[in-house]
C-alpha atoms as a PDB file:
ATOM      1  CA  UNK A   1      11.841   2.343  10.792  1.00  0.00           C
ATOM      2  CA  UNK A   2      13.023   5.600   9.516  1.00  0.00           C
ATOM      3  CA  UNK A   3      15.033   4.275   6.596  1.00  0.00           C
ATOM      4  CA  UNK A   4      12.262   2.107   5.400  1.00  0.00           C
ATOM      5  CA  UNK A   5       9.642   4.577   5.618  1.00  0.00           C
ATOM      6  CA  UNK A   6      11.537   6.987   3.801  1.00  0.00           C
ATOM      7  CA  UNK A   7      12.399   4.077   1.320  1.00  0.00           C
ATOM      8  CA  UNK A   8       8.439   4.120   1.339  1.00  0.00           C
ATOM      9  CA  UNK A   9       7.999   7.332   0.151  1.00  0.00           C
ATOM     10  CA  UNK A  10      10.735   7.297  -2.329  1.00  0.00           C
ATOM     11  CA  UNK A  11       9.134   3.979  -3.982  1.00  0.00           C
ATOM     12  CA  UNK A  12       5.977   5.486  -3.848  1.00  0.00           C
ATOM     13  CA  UNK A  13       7.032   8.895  -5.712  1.00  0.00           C
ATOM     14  CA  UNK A  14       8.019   6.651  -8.472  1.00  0.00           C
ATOM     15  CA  UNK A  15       7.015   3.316  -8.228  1.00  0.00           C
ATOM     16  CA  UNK A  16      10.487   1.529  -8.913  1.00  0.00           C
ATOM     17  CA  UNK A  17      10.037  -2.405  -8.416  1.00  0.00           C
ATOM     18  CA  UNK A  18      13.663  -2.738  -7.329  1.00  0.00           C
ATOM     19  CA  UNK A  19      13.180  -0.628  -4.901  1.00  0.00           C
ATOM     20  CA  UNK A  20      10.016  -2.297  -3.312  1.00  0.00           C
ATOM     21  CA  UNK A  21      11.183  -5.518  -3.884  1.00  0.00           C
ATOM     22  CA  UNK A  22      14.425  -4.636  -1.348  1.00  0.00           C
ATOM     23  CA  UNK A  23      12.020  -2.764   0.759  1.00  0.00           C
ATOM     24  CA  UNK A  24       9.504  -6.118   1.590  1.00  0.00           C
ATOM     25  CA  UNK A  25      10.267  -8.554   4.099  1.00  0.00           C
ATOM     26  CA  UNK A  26      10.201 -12.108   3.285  1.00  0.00           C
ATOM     27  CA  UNK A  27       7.941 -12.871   5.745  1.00  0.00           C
ATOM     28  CA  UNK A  28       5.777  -9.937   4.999  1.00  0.00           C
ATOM     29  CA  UNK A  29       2.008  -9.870   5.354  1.00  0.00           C
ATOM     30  CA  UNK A  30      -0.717  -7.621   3.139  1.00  0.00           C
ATOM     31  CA  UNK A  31      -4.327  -7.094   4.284  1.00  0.00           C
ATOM     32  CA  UNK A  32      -6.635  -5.891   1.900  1.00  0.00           C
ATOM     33  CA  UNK A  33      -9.462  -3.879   2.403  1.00  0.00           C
ATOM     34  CA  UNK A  34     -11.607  -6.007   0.448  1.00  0.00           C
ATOM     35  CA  UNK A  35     -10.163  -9.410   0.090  1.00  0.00           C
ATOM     36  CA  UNK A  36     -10.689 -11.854   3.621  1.00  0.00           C
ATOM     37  CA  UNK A  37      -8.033 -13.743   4.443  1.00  0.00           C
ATOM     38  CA  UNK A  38      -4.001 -11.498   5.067  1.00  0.00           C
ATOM     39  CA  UNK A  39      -2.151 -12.254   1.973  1.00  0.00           C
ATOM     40  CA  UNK A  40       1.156 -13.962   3.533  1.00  0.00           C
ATOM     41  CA  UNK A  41       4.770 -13.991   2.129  1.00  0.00           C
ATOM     42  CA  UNK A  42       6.870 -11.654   0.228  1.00  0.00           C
ATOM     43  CA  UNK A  43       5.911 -12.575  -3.368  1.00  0.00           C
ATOM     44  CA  UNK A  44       1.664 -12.302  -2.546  1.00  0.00           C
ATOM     45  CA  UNK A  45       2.780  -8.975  -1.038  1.00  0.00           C
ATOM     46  CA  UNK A  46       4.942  -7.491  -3.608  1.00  0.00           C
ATOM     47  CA  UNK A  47       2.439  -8.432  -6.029  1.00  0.00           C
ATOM     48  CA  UNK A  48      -0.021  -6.510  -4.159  1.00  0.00           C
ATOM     49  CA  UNK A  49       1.600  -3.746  -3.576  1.00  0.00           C
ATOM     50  CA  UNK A  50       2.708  -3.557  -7.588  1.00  0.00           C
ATOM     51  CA  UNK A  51      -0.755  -3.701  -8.258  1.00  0.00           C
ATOM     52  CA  UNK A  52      -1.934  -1.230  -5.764  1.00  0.00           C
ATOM     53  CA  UNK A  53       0.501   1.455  -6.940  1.00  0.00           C
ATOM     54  CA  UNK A  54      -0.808   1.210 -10.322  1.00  0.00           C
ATOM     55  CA  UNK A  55      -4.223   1.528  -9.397  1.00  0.00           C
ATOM     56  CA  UNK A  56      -3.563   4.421  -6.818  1.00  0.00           C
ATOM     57  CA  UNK A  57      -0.588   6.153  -9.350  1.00  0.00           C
ATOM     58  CA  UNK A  58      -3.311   8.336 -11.160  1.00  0.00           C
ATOM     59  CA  UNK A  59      -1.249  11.223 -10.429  1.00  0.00           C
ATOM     60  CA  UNK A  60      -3.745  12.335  -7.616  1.00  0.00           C
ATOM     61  CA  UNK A  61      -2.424  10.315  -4.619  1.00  0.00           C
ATOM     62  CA  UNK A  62      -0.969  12.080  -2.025  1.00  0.00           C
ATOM     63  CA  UNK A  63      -0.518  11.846   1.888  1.00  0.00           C
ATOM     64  CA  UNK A  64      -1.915  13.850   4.361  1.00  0.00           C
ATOM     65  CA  UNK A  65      -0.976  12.992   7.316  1.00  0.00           C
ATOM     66  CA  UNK A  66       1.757  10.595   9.075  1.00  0.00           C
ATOM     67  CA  UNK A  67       1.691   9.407  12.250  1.00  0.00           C
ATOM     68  CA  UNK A  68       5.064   6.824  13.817  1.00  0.00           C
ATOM     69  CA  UNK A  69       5.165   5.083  17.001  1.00  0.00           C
ATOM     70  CA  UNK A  70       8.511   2.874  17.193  1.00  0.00           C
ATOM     71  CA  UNK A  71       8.326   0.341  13.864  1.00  0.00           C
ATOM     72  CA  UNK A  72       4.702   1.458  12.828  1.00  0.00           C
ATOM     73  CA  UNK A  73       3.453   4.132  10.720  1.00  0.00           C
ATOM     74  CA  UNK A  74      -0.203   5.405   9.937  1.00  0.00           C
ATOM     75  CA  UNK A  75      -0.061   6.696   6.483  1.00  0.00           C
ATOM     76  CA  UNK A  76      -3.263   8.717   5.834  1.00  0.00           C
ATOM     77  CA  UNK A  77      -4.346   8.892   1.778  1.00  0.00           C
ATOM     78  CA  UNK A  78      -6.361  10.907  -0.458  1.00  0.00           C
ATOM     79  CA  UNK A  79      -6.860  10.181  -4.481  1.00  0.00           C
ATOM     80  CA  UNK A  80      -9.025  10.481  -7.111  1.00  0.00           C
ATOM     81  CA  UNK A  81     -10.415   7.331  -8.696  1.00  0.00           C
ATOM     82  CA  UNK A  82     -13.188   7.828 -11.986  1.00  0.00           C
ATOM     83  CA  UNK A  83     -14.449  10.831  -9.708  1.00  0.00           C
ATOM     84  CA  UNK A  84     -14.727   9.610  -6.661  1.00  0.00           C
ATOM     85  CA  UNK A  85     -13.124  10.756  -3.428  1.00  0.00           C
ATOM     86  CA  UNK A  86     -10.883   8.102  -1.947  1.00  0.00           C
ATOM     87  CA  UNK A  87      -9.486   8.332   1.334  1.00  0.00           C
ATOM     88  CA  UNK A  88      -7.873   5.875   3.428  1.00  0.00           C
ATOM     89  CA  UNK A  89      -4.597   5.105   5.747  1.00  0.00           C
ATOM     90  CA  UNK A  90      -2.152   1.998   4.925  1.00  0.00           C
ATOM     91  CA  UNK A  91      -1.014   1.402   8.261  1.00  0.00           C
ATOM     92  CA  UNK A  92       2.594  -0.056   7.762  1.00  0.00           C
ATOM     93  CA  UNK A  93       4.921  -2.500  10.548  1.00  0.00           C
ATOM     94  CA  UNK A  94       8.977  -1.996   9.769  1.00  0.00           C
ATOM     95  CA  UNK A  95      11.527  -4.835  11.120  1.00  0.00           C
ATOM     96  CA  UNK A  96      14.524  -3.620  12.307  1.00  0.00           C
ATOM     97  CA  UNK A  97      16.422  -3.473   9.139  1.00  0.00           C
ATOM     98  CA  UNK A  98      13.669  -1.074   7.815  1.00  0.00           C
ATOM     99  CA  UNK A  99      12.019  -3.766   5.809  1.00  0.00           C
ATOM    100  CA  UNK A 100       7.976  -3.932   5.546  1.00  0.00           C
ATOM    101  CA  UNK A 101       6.944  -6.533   7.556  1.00  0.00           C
ATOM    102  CA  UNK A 102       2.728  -5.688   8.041  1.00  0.00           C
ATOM    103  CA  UNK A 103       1.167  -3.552   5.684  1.00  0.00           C
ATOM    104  CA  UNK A 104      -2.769  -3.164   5.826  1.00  0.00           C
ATOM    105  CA  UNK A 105      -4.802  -0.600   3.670  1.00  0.00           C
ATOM    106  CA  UNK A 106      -8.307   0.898   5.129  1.00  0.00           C
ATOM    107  CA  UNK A 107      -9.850   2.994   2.542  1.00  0.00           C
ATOM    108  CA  UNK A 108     -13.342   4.977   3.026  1.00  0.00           C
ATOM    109  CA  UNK A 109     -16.567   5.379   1.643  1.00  0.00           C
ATOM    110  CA  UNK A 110     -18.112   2.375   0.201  1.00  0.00           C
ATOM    111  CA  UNK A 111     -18.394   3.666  -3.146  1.00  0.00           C
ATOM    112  CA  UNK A 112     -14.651   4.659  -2.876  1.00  0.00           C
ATOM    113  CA  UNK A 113     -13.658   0.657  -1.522  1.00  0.00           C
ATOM    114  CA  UNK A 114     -16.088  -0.349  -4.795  1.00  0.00           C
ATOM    115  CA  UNK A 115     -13.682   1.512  -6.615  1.00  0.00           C
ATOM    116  CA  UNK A 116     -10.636   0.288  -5.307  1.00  0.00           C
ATOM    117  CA  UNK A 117     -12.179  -3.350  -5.527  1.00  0.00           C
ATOM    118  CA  UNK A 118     -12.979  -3.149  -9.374  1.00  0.00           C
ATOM    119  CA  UNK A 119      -9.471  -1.444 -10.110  1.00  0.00           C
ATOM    120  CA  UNK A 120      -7.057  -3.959  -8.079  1.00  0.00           C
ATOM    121  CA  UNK A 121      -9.483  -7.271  -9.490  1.00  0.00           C
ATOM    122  CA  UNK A 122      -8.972  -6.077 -13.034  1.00  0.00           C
ATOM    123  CA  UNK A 123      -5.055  -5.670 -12.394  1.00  0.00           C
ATOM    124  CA  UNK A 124      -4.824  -8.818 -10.193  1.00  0.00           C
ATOM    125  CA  UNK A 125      -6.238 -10.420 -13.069  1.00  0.00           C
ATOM    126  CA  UNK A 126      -3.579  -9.429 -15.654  1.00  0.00           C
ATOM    127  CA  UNK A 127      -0.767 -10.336 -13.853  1.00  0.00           C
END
């Protein structure tokens, strides 16, 4: 879990796509914070995630805090996003090789979700 969270962080200081893609499990699953149903498989995930670090890579994202228990870690977020305040946690499941099996993303207020919503449809929607 170490390796792959640190893998995490190095993706997410630069967003390198050959670096997620070796970092997502084939059997990987994304849930949303505003779309139903989890998103299952590695190519649904890896486009979410693509999308979701351009949205979030504004230059103000940053974590705060970091909490690990065995293969899981609570990532918890704060951005900037048109002005408003986003804060969430993207609570992330590791397999044993290090590789991203769960990921789900909780993000806080309403207006800030809104946000997050409008930015990852229009993305979603070019790709």
């Amino acid at each position: 879990m170490k390796l792959g969270l640190a893998a995490w962080h190095r993706y997410m200081l630069g967003s390198d796509p050959a670096l997620l893609d070796e970092l997502i499990a084939d059997d990987a699953v994304f849930h949303s914070p505003v779309v139903h149903t989890p998103q299952a498989g590695r190519e649904k995930v890896m486009l979410y995630l693509t999308a979701a670090g351009q949205v979030f890579g504004n230059g103000t994202f940053r974590y705060v805090r970091e909490l690990t228990d065995g293969p899981e870690a609570c990532l918890e977020f704060e951005c900037e996003m048109d002005g408003i305040a986003v804060n969430g946690i993207d609570l992330i499941r590791f397999d044993l090789e290090g590789r991203i099996v769960d990921f789900k993303v909780m993000v806080r207020p309403m207006k800030a979700m809104n946000k997050v919503w409008e930015l990852m449809a229009e993305r979603m929607e070019n790709t």
